[in-house]
N, C-alpha and C. Protein backbone atom coordinates (compact mmCIF):
# COMPACT_ATOMS: atom_id res chain seq x y z
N UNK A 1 1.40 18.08 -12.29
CA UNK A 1 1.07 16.76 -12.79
C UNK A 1 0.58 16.90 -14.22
N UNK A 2 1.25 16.31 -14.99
CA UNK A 2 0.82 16.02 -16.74
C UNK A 2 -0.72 15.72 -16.66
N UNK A 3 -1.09 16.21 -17.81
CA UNK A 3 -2.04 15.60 -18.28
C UNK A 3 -2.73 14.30 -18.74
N UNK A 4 -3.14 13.23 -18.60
CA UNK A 4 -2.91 12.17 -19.46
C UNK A 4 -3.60 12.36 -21.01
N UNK A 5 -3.35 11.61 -21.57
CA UNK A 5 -3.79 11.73 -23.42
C UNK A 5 -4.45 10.72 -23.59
N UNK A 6 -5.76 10.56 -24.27
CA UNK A 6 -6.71 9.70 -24.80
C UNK A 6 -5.86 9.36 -25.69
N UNK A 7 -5.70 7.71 -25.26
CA UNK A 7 -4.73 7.00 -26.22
C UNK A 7 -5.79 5.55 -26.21
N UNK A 8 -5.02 4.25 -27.08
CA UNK A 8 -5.72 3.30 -27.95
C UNK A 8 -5.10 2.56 -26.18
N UNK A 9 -5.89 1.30 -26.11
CA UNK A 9 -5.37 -0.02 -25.38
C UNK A 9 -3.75 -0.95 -25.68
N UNK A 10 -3.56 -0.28 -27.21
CA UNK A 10 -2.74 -1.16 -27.59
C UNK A 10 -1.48 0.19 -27.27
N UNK A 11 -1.68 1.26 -27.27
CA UNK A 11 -0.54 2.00 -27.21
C UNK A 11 -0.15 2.46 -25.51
N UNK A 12 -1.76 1.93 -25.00
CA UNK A 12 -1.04 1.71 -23.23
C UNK A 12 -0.06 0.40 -22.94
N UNK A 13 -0.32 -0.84 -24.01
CA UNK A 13 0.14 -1.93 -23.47
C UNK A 13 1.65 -1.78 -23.89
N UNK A 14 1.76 -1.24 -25.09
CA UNK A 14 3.18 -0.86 -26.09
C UNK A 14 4.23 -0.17 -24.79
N UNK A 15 3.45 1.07 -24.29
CA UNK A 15 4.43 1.84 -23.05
C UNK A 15 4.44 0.82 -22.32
N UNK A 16 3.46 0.24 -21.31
CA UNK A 16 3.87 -0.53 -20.20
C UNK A 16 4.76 -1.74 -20.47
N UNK A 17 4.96 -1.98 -21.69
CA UNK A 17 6.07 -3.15 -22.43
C UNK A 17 6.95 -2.25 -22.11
N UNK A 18 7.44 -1.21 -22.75
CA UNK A 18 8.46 -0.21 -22.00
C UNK A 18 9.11 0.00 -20.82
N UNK A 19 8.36 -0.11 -20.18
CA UNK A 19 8.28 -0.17 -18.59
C UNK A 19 8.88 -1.68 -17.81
N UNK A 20 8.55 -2.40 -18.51
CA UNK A 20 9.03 -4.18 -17.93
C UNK A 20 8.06 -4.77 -17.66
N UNK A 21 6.65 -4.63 -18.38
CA UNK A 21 5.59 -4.97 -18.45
C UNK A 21 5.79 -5.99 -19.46
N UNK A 22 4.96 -7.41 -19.10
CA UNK A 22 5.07 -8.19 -19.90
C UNK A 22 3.33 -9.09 -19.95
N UNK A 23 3.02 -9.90 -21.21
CA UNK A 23 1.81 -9.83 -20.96
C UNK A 23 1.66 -11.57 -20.93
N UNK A 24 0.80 -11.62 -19.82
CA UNK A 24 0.54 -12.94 -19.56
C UNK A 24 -0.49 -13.58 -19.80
N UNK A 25 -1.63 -12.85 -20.02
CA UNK A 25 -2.55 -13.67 -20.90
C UNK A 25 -3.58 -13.06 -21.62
N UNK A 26 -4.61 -13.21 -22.06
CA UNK A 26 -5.82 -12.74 -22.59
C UNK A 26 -7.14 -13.44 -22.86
N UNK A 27 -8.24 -12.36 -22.34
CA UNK A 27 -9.40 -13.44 -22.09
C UNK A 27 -10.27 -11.98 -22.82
N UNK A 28 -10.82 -12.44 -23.78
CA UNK A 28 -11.49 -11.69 -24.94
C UNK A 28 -11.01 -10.25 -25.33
N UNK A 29 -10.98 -9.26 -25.07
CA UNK A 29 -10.62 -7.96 -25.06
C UNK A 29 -9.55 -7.23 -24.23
N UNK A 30 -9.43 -8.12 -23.17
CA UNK A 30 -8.89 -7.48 -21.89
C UNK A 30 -7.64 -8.23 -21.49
N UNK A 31 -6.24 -7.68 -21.81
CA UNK A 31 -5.41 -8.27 -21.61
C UNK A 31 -4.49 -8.30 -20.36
N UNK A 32 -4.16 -9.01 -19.80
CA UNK A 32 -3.29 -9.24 -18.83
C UNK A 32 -1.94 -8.85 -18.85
N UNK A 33 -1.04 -7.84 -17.51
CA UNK A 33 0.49 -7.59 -17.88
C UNK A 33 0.87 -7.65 -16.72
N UNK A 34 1.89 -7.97 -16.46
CA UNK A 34 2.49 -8.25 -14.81
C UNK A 34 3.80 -8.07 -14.81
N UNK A 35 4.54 -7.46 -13.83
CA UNK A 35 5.85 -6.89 -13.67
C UNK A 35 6.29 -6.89 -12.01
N UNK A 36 7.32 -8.50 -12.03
CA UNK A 36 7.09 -8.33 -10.61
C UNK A 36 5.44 -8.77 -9.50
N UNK A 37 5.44 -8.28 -8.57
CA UNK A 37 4.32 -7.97 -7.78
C UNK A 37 3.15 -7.96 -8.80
N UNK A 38 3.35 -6.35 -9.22
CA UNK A 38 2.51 -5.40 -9.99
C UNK A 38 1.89 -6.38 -10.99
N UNK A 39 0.38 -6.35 -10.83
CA UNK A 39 -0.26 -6.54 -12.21
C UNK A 39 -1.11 -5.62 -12.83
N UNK A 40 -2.06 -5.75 -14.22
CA UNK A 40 -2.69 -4.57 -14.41
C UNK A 40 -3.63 -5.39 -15.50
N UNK A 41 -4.96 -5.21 -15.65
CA UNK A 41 -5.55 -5.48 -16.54
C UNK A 41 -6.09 -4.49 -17.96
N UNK A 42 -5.81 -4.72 -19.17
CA UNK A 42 -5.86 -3.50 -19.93
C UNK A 42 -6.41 -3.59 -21.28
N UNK A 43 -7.74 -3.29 -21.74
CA UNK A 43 -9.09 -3.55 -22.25
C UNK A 43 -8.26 -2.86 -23.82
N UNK A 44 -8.60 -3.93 -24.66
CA UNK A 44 -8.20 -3.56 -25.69
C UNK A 44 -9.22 -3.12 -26.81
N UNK A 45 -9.38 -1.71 -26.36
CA UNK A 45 -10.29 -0.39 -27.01
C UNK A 45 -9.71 0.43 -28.11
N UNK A 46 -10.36 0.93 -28.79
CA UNK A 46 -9.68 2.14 -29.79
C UNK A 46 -9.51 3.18 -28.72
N UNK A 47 -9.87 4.09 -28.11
CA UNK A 47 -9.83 4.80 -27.22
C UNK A 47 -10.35 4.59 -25.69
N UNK A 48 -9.29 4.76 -24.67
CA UNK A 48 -9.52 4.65 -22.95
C UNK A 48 -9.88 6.00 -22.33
N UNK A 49 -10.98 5.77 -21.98
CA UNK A 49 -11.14 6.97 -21.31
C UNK A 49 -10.11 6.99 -19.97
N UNK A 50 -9.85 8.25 -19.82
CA UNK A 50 -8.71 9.11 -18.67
C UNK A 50 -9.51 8.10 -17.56
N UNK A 51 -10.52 8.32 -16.85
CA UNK A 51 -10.51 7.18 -15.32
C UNK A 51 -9.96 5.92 -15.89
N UNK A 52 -10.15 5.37 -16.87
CA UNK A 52 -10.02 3.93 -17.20
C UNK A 52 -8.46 4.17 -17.09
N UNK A 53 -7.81 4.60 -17.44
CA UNK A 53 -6.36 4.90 -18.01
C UNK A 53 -5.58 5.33 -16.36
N UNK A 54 -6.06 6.20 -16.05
CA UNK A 54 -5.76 6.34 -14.36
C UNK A 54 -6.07 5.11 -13.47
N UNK A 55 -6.92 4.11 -13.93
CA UNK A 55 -7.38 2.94 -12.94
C UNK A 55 -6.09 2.48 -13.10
N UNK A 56 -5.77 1.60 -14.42
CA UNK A 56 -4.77 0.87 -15.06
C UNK A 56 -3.51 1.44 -14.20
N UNK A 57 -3.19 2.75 -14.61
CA UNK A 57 -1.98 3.27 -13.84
C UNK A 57 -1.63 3.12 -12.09
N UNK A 58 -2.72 3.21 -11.39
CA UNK A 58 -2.79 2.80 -10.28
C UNK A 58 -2.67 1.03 -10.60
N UNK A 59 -2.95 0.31 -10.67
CA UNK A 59 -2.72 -1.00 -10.54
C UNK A 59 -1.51 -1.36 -11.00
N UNK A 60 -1.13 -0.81 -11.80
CA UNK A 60 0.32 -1.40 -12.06
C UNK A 60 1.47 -1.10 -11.74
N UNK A 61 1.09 0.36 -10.66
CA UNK A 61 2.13 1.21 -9.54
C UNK A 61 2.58 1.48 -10.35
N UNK A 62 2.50 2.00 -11.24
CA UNK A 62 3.49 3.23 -12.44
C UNK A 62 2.63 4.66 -12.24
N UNK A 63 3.77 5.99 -11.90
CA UNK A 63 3.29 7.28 -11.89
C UNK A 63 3.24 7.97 -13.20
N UNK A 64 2.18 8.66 -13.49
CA UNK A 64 1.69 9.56 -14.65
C UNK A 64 2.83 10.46 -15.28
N UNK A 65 3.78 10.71 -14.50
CA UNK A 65 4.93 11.13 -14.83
C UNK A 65 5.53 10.15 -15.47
N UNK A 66 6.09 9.21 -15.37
CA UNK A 66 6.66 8.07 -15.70
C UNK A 66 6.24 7.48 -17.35
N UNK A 67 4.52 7.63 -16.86
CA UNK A 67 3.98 6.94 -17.61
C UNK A 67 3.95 8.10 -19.12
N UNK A 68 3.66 9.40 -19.24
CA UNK A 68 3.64 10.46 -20.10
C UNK A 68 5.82 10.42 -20.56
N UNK A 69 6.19 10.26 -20.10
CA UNK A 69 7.35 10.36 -20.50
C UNK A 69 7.84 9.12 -21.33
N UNK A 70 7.31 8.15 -20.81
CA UNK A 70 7.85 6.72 -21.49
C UNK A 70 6.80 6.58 -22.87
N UNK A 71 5.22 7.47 -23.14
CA UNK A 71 4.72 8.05 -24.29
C UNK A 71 5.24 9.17 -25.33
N UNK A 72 5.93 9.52 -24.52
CA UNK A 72 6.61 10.74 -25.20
C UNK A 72 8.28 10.48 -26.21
N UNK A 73 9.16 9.46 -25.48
CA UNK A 73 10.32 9.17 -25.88
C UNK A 73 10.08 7.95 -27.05
């Protein structure tokens, strides 16, 4: 299993746009993305700490594999 990378809020929301993530709303900092079923809420920080970043990933049923590769390309 990859590592994940201390990345910004805006460059988790950028991948999960990647993904077929689309964003439905925003209520101060913390933006809303939904795909399907799947939703995910995602705090728009300079840096996410790894649990925060693993929470997100669990809620939006995207695997760390998935998710490090669609950062990477």
């Amino acid at each position: 299993m990859p590592k994940l990378p201390v990345i910004s809020g805006m460059e988790t929301i950028r991948a999960l746009e990647k993904l077929g993530f689309i964003i439905v709303r925003q209520r101060g900092s913390h933006i809303i993305l939904r795909r399907g079923s799947f939703g995910c809420v995602v705090p728009n920080h300079r840096e996410l700490k790894i649990g925060t970043l693993t929470g997100i990933l669990k809620q939006a049923g995207v695997s760390i594999n998935e998710f490090t590769n669609i950062l990477h390309s």
